[in-house]
Protein backbone atom coordinates (compact mmCIF):
# COMPACT_ATOMS: atom_id res chain seq x y z
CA UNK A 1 207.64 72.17 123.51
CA UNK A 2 203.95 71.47 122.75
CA UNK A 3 203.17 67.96 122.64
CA UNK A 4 201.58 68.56 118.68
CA UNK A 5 205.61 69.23 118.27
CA UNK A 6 206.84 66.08 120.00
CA UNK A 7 204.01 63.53 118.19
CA UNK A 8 205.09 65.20 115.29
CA UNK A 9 208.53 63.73 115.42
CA UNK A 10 207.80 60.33 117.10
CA UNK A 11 205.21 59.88 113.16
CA UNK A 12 207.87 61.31 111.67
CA UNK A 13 210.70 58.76 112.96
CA UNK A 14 207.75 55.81 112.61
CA UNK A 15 207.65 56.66 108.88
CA UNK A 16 211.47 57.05 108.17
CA UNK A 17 212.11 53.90 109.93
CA UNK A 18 208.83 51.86 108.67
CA UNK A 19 207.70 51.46 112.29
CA UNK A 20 204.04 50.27 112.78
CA UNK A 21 202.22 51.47 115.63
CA UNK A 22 202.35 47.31 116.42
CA UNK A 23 205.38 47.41 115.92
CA UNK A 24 205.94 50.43 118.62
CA UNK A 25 203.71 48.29 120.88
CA UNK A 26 205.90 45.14 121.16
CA UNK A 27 208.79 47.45 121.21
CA UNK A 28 208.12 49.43 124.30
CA UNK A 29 205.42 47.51 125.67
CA UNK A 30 203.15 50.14 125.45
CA UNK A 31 199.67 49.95 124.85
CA UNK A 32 198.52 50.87 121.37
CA UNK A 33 195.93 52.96 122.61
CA UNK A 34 198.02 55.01 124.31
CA UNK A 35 201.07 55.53 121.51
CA UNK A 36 197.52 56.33 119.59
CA UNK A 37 197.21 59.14 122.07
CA UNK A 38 200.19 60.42 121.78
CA UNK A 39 200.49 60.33 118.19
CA UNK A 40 197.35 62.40 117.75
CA UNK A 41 198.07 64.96 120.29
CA UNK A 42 195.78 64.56 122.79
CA UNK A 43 198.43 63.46 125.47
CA UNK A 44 201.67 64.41 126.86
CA UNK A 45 203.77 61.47 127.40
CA UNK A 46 205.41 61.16 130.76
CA UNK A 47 209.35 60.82 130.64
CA UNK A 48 209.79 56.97 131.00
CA UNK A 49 207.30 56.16 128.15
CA UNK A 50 208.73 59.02 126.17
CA UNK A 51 212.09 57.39 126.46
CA UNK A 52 210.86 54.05 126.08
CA UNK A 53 209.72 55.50 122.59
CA UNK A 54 213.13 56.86 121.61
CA UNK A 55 215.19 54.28 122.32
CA UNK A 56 212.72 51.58 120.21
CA UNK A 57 212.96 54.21 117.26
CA UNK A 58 216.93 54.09 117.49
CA UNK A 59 217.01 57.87 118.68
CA UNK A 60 217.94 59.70 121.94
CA UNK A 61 214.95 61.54 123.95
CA UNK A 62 216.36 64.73 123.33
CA UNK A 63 215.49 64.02 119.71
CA UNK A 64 211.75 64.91 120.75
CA UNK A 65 213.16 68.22 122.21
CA UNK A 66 215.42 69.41 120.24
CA UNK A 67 215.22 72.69 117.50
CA UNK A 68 218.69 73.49 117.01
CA UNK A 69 222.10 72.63 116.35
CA UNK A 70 224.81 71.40 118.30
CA UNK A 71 226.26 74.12 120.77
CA UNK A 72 229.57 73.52 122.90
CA UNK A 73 229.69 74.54 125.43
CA UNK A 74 225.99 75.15 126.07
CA UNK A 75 224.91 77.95 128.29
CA UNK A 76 221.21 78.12 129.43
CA UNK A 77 220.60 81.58 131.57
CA UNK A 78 217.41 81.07 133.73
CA UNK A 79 216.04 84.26 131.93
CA UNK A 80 216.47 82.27 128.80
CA UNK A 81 214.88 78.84 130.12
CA UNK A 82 211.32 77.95 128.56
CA UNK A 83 209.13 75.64 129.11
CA UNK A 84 209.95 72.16 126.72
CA UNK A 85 207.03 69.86 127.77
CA UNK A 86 204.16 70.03 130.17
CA UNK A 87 203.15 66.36 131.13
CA UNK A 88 199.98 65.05 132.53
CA UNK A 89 200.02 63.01 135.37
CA UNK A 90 196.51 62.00 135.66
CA UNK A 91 193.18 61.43 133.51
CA UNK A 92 192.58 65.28 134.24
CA UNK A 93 193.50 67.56 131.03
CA UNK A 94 195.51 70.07 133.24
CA UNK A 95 199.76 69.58 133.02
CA UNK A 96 200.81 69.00 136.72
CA UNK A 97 204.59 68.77 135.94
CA UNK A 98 206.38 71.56 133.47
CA UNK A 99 209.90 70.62 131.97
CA UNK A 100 212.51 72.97 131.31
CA UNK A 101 215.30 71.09 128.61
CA UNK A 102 218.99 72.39 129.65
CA UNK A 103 220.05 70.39 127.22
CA UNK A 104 218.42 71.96 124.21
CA UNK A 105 220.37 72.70 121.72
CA UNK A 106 223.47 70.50 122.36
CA UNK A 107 222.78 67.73 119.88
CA UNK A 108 225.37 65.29 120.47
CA UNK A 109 224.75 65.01 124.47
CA UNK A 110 224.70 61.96 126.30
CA UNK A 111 222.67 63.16 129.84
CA UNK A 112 219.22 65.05 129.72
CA UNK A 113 219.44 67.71 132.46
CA UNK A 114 215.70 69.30 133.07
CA UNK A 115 214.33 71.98 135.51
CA UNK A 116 211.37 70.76 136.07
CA UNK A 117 207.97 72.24 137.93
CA UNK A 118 205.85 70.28 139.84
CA UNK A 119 202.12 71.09 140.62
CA UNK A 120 200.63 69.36 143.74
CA UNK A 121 198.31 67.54 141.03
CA UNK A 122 201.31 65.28 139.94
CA UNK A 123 201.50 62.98 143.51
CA UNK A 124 197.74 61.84 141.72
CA UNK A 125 197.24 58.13 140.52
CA UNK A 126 199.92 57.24 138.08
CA UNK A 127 201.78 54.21 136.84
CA UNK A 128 205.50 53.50 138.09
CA UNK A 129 208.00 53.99 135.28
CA UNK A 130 211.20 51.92 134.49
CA UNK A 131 213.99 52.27 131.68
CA UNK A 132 217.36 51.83 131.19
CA UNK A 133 219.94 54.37 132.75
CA UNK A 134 220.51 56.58 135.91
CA UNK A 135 218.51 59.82 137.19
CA UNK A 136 220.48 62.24 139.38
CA UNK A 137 217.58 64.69 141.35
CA UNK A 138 218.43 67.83 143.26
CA UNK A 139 215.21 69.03 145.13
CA UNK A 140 215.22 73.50 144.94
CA UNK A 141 212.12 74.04 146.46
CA UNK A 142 209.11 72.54 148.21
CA UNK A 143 209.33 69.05 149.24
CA UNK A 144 209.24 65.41 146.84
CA UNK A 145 207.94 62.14 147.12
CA UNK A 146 210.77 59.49 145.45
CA UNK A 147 208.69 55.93 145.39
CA UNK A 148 211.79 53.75 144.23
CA UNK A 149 210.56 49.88 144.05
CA UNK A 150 208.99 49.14 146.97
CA UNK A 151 210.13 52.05 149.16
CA UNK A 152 209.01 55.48 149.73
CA UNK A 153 211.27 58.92 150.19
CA UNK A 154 210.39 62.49 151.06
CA UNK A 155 213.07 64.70 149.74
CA UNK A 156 213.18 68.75 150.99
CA UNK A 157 214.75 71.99 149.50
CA UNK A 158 218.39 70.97 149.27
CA UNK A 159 217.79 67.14 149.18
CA UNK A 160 219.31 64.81 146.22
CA UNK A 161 219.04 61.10 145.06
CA UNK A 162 220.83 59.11 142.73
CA UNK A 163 219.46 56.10 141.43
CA UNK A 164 219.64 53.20 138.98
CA UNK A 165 216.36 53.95 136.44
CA UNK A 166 215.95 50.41 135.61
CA UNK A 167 213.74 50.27 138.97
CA UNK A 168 210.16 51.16 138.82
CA UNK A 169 210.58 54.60 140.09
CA UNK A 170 208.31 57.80 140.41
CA UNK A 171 208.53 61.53 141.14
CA UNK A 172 206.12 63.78 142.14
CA UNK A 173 205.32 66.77 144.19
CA UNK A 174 204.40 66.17 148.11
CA UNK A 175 201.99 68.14 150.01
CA UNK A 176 199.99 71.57 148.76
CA UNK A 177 202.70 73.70 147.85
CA UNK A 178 204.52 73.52 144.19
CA UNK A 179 208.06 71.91 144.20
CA UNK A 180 210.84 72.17 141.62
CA UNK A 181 213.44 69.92 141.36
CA UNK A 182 216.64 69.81 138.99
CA UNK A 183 217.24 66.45 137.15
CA UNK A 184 219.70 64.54 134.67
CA UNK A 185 219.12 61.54 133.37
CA UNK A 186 221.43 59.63 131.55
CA UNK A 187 220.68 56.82 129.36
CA UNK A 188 223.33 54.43 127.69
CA UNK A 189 223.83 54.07 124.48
């Protein structure tokens, strides 16, 4: 999804529910300046401030994602799979991580499963992100750097982690080569 598409909705959910862009601030803890970002398109929001977003708007993150209707049960075939949301990692204006939604399309879900691409640019300077919930990785190529509080893990082709969200956390690619990784988060209610 293009990130015009996803600040789209997050105005659109600000007006129906009379939310201020203050009023975001104090919610999330975000900075104004960058909801401001977001809102006029000139950023992709990274998953934990994305989510941050939805949950002080009353909504689920697949909210931001989602064109269709409920579908049970939902069948994404890889052919079929499109990119969602590119995210920027970095000051740079090139998207170092690509997500895939597998969740698209089921409305009423209550997990966000994502294939998601990750360009060597994404291990650059970034803030840690925590939020409410769990996040269930499976690594399918290349190799991943988990930071997860204070420690560091290196996760190759085949590799997993399970972990509670609500600690600052980060993923990114590791090394020169591209890495793709399967993930579900879920996120209570």
């Amino acid at each position: 999804m293009k990130p015009e598409k996803v600040a789209q909705r997050i105005r659109s959910f600000m007006e129906k529910k009379g939310v201020s862009i203050a009023d975001l601030t104090e919610r999330t803890g975000l900075e104004p300046g960058f909801i401001e970002s977001i809102q006029s398109n000139n950023s992709y929001p990274s998953l934990g401030p994305l989510l941050k977003i939805a949950r002080a708007l009353g909504v689920r993150l697949g909210t931001f994602l989602d064109d269709q209707v409920s579908q049970d049960p939902l069948i994404v075939r890889k052919t079929d799979r499109k990119e969602d949301l590119g995210m920027l990692r970095s000051k740079e204006p090139s998207v170092s991580m690509k997500f895939h939604s597998l969740g698209r399309g089921k409305s009423d879900r209550h997990m966000e499963p994502f294939y998601i691409e990750m360009l060597p640019e994404s291990a650059t300077g970034h803030p840690l992100s925590s939020h409410e919930g769990e996040e269930f990785i499976v690594v399918t190529s290349g190799q991943v750097e988990v930071i997860y509080g204070q420690d560091r893990y290196v996760l190759s082709e085949g590799d997993s982690i399970y972990y509670n969200s609500i600690v600052p956390h980060d993923v990114c690619c590791k090394g020169s080569q591209m890495a793709s990784i399967y993930a579900v988060l879920y996120i209570p209610e």
